[in-house]
PDB file of N, CA and C in Angstrom:
ATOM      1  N   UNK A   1     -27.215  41.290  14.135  1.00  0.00           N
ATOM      2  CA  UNK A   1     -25.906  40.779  14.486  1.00  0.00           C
ATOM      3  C   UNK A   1     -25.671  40.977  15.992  1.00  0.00           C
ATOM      4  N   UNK A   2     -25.235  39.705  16.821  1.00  0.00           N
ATOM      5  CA  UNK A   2     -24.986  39.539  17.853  1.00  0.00           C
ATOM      6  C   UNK A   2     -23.983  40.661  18.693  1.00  0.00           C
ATOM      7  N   UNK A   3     -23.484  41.630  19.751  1.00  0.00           N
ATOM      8  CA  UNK A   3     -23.242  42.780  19.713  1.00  0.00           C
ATOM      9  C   UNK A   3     -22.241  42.341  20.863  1.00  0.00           C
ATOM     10  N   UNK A   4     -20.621  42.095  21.160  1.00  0.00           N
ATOM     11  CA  UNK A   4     -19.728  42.098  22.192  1.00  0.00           C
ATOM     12  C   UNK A   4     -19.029  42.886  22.133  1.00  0.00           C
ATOM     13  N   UNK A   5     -18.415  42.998  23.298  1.00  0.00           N
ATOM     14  CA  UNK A   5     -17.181  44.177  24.303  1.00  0.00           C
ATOM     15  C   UNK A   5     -16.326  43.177  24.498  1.00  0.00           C
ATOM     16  N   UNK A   6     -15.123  43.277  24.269  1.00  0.00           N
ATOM     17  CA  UNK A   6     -14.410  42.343  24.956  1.00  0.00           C
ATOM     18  C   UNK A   6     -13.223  43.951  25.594  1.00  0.00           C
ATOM     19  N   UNK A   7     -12.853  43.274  26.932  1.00  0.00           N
ATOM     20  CA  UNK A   7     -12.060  43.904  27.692  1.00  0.00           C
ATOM     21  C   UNK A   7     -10.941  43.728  28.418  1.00  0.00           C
ATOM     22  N   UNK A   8      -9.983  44.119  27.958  1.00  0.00           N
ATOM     23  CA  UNK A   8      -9.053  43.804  27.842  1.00  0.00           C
ATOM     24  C   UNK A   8      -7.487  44.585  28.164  1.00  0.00           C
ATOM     25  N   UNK A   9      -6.370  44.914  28.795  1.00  0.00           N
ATOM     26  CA  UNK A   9      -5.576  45.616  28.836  1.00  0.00           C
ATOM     27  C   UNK A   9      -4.295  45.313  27.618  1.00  0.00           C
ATOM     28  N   UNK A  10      -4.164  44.257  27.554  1.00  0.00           N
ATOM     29  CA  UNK A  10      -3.399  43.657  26.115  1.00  0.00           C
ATOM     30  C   UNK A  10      -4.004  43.403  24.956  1.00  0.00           C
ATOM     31  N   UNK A  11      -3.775  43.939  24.150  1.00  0.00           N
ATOM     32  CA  UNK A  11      -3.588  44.165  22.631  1.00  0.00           C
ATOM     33  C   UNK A  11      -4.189  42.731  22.021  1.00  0.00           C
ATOM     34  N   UNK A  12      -3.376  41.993  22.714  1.00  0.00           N
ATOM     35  CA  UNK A  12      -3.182  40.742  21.894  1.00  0.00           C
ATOM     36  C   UNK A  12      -4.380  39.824  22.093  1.00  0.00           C
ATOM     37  N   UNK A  13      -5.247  39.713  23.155  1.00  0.00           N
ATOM     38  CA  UNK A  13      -6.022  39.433  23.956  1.00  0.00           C
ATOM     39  C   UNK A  13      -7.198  39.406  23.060  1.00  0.00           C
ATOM     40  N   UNK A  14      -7.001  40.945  23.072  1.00  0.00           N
ATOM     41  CA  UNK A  14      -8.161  41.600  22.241  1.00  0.00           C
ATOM     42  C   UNK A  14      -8.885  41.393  20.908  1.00  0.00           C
ATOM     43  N   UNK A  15      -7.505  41.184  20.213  1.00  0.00           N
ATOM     44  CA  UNK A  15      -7.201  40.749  18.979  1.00  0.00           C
ATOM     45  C   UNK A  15      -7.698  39.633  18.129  1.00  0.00           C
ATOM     46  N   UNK A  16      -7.281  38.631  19.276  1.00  0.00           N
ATOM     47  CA  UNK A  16      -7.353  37.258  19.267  1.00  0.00           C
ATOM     48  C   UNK A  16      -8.786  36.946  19.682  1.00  0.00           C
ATOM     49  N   UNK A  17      -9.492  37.758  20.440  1.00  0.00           N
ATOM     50  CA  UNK A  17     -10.751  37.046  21.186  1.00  0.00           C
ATOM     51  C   UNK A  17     -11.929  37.713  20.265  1.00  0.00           C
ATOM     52  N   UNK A  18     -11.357  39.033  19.454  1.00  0.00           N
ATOM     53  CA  UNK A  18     -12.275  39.800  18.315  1.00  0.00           C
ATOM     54  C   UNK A  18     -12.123  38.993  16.984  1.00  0.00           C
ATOM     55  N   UNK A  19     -10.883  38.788  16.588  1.00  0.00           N
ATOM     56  CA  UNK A  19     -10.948  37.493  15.641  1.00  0.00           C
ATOM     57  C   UNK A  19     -11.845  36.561  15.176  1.00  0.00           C
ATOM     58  N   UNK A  20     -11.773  35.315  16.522  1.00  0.00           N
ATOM     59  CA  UNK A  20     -12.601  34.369  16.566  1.00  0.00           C
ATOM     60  C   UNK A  20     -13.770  34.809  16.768  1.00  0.00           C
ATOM     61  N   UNK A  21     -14.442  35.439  17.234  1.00  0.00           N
ATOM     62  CA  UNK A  21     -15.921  36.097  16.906  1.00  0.00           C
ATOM     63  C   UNK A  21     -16.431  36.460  15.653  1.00  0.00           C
ATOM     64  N   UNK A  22     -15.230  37.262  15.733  1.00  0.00           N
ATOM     65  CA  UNK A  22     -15.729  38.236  14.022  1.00  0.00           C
ATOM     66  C   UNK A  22     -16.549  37.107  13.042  1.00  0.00           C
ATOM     67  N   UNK A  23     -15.458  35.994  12.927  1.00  0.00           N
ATOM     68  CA  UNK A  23     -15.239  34.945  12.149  1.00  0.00           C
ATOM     69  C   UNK A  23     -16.770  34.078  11.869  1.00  0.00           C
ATOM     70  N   UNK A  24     -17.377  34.316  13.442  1.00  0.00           N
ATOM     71  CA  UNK A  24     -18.572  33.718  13.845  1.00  0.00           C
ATOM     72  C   UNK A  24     -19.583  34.415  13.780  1.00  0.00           C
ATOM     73  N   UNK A  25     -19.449  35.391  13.270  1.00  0.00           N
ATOM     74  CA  UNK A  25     -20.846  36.669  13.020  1.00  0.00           C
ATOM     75  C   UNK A  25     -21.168  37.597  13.784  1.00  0.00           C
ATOM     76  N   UNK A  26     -20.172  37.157  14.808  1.00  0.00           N
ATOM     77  CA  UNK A  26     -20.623  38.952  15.963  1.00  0.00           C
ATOM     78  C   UNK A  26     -20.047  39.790  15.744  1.00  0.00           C
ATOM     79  N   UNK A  27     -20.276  41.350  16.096  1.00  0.00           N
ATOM     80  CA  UNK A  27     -20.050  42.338  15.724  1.00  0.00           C
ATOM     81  C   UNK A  27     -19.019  42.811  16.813  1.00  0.00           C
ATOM     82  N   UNK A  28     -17.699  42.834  17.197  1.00  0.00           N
ATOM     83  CA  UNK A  28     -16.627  42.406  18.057  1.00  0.00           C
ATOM     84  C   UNK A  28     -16.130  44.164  18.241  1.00  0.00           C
ATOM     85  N   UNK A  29     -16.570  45.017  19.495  1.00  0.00           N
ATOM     86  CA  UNK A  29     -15.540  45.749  20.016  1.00  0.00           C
ATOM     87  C   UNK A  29     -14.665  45.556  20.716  1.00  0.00           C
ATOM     88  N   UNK A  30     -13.643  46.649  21.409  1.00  0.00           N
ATOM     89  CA  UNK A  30     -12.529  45.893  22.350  1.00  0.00           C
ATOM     90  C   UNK A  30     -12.427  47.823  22.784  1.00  0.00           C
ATOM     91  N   UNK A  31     -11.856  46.873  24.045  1.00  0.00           N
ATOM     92  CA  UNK A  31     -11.369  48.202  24.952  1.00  0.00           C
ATOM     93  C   UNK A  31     -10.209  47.927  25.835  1.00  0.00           C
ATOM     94  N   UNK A  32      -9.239  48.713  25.936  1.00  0.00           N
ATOM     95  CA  UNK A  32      -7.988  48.420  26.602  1.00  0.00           C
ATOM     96  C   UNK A  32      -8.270  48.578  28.019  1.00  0.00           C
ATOM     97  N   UNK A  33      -8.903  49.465  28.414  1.00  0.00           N
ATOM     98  CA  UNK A  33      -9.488  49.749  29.755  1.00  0.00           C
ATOM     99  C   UNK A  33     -10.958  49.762  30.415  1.00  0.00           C
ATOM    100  N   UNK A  34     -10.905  49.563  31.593  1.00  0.00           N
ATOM    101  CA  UNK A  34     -12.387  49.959  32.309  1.00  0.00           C
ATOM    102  C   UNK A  34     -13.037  51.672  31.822  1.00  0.00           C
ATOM    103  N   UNK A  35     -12.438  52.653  31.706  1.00  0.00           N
ATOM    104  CA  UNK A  35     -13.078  54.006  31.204  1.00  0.00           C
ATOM    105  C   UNK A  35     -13.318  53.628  29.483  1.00  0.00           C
ATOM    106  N   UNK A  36     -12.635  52.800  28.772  1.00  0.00           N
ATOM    107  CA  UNK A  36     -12.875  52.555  27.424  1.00  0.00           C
ATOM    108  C   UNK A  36     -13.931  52.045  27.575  1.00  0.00           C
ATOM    109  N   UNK A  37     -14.123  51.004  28.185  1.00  0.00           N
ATOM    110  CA  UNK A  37     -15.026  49.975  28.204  1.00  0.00           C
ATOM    111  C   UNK A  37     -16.386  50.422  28.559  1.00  0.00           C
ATOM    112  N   UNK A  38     -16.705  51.398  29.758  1.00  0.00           N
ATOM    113  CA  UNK A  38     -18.042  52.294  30.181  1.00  0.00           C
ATOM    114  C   UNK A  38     -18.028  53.309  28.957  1.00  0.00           C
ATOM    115  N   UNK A  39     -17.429  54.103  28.185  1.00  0.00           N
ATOM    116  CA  UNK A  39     -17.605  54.588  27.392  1.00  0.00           C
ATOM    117  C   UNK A  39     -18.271  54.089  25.985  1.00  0.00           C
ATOM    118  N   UNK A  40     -17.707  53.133  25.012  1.00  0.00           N
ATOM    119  CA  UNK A  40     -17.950  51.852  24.202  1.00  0.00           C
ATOM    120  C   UNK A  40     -19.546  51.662  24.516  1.00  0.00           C
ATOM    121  N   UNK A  41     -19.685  51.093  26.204  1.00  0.00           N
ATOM    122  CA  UNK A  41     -20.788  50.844  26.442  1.00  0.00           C
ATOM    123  C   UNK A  41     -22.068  51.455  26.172  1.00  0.00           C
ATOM    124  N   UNK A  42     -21.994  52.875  26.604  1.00  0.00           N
ATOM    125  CA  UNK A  42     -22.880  53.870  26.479  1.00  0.00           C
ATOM    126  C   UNK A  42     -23.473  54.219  25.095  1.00  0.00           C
ATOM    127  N   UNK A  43     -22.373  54.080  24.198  1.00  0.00           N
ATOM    128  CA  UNK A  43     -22.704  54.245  22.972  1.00  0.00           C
ATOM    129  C   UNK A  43     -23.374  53.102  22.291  1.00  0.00           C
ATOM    130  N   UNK A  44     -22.954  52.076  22.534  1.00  0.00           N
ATOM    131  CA  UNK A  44     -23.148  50.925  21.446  1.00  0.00           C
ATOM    132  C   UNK A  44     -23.671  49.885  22.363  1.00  0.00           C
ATOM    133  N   UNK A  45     -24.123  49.812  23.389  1.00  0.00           N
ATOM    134  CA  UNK A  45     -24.846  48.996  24.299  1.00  0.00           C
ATOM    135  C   UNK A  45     -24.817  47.471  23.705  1.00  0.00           C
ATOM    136  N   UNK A  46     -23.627  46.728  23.738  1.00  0.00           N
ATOM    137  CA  UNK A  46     -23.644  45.247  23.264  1.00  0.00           C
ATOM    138  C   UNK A  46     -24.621  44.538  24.130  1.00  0.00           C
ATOM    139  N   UNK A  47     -24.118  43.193  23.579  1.00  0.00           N
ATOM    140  CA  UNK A  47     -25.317  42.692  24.277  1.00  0.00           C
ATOM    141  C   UNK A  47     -24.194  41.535  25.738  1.00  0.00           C
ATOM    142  N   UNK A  48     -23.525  41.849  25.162  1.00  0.00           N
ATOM    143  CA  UNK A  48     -22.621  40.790  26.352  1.00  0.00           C
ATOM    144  C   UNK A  48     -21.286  41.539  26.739  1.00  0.00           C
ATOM    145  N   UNK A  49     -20.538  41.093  27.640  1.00  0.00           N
ATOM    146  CA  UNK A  49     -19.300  42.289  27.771  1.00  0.00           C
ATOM    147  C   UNK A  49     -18.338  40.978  28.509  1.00  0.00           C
ATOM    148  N   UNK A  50     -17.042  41.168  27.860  1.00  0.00           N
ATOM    149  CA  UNK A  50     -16.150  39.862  28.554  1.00  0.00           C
ATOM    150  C   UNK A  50     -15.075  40.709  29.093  1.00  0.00           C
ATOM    151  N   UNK A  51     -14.935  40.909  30.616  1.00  0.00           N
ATOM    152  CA  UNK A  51     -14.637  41.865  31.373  1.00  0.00           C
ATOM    153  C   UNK A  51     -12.876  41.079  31.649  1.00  0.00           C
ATOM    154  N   UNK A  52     -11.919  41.185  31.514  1.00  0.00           N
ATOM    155  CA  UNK A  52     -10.717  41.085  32.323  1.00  0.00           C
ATOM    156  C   UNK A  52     -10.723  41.834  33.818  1.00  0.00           C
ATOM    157  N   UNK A  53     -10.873  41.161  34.848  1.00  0.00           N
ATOM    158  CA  UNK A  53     -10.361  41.488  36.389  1.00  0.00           C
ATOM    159  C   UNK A  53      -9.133  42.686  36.595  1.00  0.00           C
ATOM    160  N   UNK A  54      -7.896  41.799  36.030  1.00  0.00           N
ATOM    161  CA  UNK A  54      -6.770  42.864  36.437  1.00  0.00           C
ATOM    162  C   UNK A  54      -6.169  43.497  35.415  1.00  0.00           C
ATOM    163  N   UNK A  55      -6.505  44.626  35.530  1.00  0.00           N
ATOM    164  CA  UNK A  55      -6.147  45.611  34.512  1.00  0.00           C
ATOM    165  C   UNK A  55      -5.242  46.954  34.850  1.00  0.00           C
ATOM    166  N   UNK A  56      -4.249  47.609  34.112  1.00  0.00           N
ATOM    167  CA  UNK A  56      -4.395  48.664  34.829  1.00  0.00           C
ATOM    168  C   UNK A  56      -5.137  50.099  35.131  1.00  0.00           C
ATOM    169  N   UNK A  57      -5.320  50.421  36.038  1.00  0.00           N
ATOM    170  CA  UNK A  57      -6.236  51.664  36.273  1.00  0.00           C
ATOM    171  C   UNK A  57      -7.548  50.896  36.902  1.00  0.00           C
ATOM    172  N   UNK A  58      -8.315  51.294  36.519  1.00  0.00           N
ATOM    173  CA  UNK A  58      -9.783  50.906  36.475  1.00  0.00           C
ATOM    174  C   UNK A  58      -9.725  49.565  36.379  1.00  0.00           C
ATOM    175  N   UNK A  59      -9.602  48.269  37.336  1.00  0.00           N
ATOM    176  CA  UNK A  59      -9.700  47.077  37.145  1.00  0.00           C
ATOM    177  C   UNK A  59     -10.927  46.425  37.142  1.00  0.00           C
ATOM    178  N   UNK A  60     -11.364  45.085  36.442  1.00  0.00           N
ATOM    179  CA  UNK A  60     -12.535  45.050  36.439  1.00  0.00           C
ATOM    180  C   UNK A  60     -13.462  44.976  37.483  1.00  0.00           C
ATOM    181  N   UNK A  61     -13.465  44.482  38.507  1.00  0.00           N
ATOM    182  CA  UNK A  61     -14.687  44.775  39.311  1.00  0.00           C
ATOM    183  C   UNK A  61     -14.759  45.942  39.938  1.00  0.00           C
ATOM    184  N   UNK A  62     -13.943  47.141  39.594  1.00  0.00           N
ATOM    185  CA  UNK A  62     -14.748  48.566  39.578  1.00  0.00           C
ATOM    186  C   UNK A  62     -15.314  49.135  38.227  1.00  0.00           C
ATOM    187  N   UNK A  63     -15.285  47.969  37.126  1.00  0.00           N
ATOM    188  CA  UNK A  63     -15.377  48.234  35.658  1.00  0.00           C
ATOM    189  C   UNK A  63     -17.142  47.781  35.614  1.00  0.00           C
ATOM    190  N   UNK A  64     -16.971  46.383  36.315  1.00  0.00           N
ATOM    191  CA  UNK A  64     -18.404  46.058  36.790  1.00  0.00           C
ATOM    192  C   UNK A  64     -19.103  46.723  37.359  1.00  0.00           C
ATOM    193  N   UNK A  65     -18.731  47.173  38.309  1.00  0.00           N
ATOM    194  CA  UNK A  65     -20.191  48.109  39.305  1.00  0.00           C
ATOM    195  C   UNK A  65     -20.477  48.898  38.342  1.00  0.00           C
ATOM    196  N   UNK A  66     -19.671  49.769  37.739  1.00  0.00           N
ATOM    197  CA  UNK A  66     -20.205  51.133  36.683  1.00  0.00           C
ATOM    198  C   UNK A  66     -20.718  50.506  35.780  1.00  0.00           C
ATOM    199  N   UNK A  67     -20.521  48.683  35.266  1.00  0.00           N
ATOM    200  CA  UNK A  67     -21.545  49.036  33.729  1.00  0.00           C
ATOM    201  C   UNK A  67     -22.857  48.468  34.937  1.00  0.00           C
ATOM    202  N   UNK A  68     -22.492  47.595  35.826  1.00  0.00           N
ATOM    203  CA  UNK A  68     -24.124  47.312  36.375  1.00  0.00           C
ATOM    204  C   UNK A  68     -24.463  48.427  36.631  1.00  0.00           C
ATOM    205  N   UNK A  69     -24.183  49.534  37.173  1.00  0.00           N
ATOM    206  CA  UNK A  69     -25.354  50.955  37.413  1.00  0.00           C
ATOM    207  C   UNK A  69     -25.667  51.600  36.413  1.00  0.00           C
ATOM    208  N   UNK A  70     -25.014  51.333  35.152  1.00  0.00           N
ATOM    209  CA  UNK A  70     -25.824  52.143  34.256  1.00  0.00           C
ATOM    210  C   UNK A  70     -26.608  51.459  33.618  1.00  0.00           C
ATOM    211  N   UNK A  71     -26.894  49.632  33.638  1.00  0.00           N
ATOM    212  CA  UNK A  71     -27.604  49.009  33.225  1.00  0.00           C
ATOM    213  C   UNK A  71     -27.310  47.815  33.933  1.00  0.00           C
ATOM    214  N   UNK A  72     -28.655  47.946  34.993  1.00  0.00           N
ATOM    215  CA  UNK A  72     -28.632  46.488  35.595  1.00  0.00           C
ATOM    216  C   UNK A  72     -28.681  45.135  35.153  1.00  0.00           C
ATOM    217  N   UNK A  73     -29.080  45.116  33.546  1.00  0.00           N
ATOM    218  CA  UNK A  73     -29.428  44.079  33.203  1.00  0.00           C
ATOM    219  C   UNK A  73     -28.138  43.562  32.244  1.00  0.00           C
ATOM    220  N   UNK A  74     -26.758  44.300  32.178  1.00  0.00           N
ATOM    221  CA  UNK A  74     -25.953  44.362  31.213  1.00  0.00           C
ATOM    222  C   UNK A  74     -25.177  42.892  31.581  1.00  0.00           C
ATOM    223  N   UNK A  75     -25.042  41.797  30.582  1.00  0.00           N
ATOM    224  CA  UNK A  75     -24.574  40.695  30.825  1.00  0.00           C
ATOM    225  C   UNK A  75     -23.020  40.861  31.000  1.00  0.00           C
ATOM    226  N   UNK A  76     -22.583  40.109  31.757  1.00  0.00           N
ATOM    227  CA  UNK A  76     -21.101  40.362  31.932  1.00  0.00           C
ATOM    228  C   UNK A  76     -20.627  38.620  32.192  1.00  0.00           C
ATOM    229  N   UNK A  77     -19.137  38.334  31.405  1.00  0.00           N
ATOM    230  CA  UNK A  77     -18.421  37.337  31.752  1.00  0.00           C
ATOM    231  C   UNK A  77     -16.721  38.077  32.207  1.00  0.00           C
ATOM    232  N   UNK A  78     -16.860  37.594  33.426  1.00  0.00           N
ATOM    233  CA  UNK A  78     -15.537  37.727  34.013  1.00  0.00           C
ATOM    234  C   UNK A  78     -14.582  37.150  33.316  1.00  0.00           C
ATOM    235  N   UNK A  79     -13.733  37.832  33.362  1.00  0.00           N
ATOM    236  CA  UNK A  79     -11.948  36.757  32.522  1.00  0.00           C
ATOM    237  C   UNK A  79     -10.806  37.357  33.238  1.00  0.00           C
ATOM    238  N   UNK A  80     -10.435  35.999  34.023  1.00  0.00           N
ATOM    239  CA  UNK A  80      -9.268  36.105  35.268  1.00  0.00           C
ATOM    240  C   UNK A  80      -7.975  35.256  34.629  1.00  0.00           C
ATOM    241  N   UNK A  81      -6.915  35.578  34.851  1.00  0.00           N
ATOM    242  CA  UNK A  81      -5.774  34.851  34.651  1.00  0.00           C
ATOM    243  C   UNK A  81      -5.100  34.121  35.882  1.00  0.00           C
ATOM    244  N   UNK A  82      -6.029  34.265  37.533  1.00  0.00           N
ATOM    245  CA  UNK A  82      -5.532  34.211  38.767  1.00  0.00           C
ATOM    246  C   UNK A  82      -6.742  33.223  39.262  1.00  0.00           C
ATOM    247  N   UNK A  83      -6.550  31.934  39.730  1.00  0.00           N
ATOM    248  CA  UNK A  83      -8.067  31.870  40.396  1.00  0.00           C
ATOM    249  C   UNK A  83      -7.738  32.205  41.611  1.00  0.00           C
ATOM    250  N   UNK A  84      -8.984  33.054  41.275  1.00  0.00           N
ATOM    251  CA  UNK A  84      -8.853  33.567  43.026  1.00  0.00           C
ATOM    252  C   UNK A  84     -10.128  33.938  43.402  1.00  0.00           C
ATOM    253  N   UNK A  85     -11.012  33.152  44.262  1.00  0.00           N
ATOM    254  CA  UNK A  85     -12.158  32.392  44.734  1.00  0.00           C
ATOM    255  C   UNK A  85     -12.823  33.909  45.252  1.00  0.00           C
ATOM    256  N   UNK A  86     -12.229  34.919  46.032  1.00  0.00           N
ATOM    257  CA  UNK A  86     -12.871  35.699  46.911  1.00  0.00           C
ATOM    258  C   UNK A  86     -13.194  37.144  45.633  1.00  0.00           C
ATOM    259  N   UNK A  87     -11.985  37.248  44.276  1.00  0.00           N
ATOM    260  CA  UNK A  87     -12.705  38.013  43.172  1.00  0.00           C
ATOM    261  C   UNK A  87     -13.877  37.826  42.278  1.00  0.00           C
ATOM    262  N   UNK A  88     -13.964  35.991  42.584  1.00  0.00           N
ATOM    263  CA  UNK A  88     -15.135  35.421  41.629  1.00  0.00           C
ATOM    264  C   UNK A  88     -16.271  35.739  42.165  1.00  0.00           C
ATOM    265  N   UNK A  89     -16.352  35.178  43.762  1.00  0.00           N
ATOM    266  CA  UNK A  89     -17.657  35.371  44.444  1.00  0.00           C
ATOM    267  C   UNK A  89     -17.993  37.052  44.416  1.00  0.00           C
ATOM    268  N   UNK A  90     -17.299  38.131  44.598  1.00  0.00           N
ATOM    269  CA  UNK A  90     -17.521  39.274  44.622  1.00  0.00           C
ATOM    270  C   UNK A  90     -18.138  39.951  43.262  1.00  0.00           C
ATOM    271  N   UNK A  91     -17.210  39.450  42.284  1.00  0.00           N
ATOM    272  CA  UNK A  91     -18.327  39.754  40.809  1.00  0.00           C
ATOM    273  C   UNK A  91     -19.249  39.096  40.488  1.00  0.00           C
ATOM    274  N   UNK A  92     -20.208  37.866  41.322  1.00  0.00           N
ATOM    275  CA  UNK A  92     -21.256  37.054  41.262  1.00  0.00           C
ATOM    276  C   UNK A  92     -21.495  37.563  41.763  1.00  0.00           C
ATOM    277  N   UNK A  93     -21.656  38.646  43.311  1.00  0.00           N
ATOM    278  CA  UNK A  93     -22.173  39.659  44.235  1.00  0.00           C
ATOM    279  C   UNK A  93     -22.880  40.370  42.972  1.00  0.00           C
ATOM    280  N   UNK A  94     -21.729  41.179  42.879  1.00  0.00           N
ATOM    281  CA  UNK A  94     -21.824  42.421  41.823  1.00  0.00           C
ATOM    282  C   UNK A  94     -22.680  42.011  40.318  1.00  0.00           C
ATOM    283  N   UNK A  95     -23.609  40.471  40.629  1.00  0.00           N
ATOM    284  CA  UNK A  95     -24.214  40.420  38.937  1.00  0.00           C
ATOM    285  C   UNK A  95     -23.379  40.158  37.679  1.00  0.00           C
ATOM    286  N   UNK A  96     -22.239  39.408  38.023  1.00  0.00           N
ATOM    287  CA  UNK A  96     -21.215  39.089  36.651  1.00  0.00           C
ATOM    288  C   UNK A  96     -22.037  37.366  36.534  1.00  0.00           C
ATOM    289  N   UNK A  97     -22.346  37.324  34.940  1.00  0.00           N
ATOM    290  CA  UNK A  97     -23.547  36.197  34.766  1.00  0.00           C
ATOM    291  C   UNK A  97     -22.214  35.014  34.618  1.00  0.00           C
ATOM    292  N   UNK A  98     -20.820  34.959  34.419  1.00  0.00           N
ATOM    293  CA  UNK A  98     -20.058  33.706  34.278  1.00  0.00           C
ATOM    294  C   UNK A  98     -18.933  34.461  34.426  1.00  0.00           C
ATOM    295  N   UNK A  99     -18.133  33.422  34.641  1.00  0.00           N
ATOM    296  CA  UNK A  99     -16.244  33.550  34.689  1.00  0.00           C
ATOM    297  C   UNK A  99     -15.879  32.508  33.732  1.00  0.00           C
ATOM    298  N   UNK A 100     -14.529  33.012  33.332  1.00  0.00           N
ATOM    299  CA  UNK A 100     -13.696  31.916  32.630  1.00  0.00           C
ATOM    300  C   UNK A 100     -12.619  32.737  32.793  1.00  0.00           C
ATOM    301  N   UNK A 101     -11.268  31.337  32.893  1.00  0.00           N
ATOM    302  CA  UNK A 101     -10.049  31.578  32.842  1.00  0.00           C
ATOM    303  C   UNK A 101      -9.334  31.621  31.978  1.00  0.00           C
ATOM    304  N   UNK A 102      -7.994  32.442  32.216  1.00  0.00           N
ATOM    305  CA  UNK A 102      -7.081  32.540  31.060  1.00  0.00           C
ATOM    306  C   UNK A 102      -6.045  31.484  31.562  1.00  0.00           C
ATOM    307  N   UNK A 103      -5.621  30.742  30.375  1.00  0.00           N
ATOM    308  CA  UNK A 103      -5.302  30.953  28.831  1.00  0.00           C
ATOM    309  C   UNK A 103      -7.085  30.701  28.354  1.00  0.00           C
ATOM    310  N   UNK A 104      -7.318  31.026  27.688  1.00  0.00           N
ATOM    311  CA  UNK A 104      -8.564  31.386  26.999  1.00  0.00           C
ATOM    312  C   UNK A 104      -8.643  29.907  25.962  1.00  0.00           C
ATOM    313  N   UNK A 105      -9.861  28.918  26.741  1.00  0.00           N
ATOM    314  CA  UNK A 105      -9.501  27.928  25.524  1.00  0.00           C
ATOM    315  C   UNK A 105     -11.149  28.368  24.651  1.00  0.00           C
ATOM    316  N   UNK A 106     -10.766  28.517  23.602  1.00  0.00           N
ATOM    317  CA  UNK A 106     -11.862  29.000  22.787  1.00  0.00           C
ATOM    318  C   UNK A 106     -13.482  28.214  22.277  1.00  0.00           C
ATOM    319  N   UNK A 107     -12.950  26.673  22.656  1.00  0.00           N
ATOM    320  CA  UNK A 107     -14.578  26.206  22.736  1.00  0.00           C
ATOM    321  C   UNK A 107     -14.946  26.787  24.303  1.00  0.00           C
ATOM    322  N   UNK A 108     -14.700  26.579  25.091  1.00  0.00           N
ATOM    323  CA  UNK A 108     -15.426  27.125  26.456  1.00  0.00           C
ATOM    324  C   UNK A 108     -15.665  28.415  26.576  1.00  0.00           C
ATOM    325  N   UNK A 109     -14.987  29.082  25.717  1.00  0.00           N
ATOM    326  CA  UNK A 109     -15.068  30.766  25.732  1.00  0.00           C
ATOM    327  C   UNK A 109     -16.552  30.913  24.818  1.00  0.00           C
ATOM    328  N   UNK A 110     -16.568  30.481  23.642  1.00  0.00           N
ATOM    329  CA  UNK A 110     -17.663  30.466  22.448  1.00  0.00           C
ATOM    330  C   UNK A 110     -19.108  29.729  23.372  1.00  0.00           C
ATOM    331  N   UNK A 111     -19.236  28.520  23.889  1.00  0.00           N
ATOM    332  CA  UNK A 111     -19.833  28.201  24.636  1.00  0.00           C
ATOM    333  C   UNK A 111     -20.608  28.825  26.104  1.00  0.00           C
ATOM    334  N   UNK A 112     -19.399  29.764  26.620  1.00  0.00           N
ATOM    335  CA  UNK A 112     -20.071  30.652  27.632  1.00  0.00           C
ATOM    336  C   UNK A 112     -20.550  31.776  27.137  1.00  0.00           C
ATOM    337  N   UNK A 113     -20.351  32.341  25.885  1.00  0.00           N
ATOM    338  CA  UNK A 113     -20.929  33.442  25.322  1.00  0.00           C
ATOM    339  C   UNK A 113     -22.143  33.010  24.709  1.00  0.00           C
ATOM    340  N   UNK A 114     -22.298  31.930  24.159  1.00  0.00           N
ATOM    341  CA  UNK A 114     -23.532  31.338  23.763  1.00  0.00           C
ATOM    342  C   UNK A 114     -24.373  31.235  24.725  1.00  0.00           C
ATOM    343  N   UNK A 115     -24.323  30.301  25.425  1.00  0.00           N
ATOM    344  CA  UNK A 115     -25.222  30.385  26.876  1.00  0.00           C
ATOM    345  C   UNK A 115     -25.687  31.593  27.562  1.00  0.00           C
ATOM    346  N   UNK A 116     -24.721  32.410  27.379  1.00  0.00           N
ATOM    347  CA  UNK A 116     -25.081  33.659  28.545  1.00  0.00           C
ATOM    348  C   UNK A 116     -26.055  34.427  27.600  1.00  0.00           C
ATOM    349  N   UNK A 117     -26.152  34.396  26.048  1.00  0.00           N
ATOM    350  CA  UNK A 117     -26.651  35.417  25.396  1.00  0.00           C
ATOM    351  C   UNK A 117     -28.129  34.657  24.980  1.00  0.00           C
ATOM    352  N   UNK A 118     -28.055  33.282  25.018  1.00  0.00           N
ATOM    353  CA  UNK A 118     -29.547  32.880  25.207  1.00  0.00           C
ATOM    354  C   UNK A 118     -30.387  33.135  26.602  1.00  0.00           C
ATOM    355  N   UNK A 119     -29.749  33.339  27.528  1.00  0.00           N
ATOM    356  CA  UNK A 119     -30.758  34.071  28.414  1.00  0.00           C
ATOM    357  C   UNK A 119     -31.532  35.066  28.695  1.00  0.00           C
TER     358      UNK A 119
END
């Protein structure tokens, strides 16, 4: 069974994006924060991680550097609610394999998780 993180500071987010997975056969964690989320990680090493940017505390692209150093090869999709061109290019720096925006439309979401996990 296919193995995701989704990350997230709202509840609802979480909920909703573990749902539609579940539904589809993956095995769906969630983390409210960047320290949830490196933690989760360590243990249960998914195979993909759908990172939210602005969070509070630990936002994601300091959520990114820590899972890329503990595993360079750890797939990551960014999820922004802001486009904002200079956070995208910086987590493509930092090895984030896709972005997608919120509102979250769920064929493009299912589609970028597909793609990213056949690589």
């Amino acid at each position: 069974m296919r193995k995701i993180l989704v990350v997230d500071d709202e509840h609802e987010v979480c909920d909703f994006v573990r749902n539609f997975f579940e539904e589809r056969g993956y095995q769906v964690m969630t983390a409210l924060n960047g320290d949830e989320a490196i933690a989760i990680t360590k243990k249960e090493r998914p195979e993909l991680v759908l990172l939210d940017i602005k969070m509070k505390g630990m936002d994601g692209i300091a959520t990114l550097k820590h899972l890329k150093e503990m595993d360079k090869n750890q797939k990551v999709i960014m999820v922004t609610a802001l486009e904002d061109q200079d956070k995208m290019d910086e987590a493509c720096r930092l090895g984030a394999c896709d972005y997608i925006t919120k509102p979250l439309v769920l064929d493009y979401l299912e589609q970028a998780v597909e793609k990213n996990l056949k690589v």
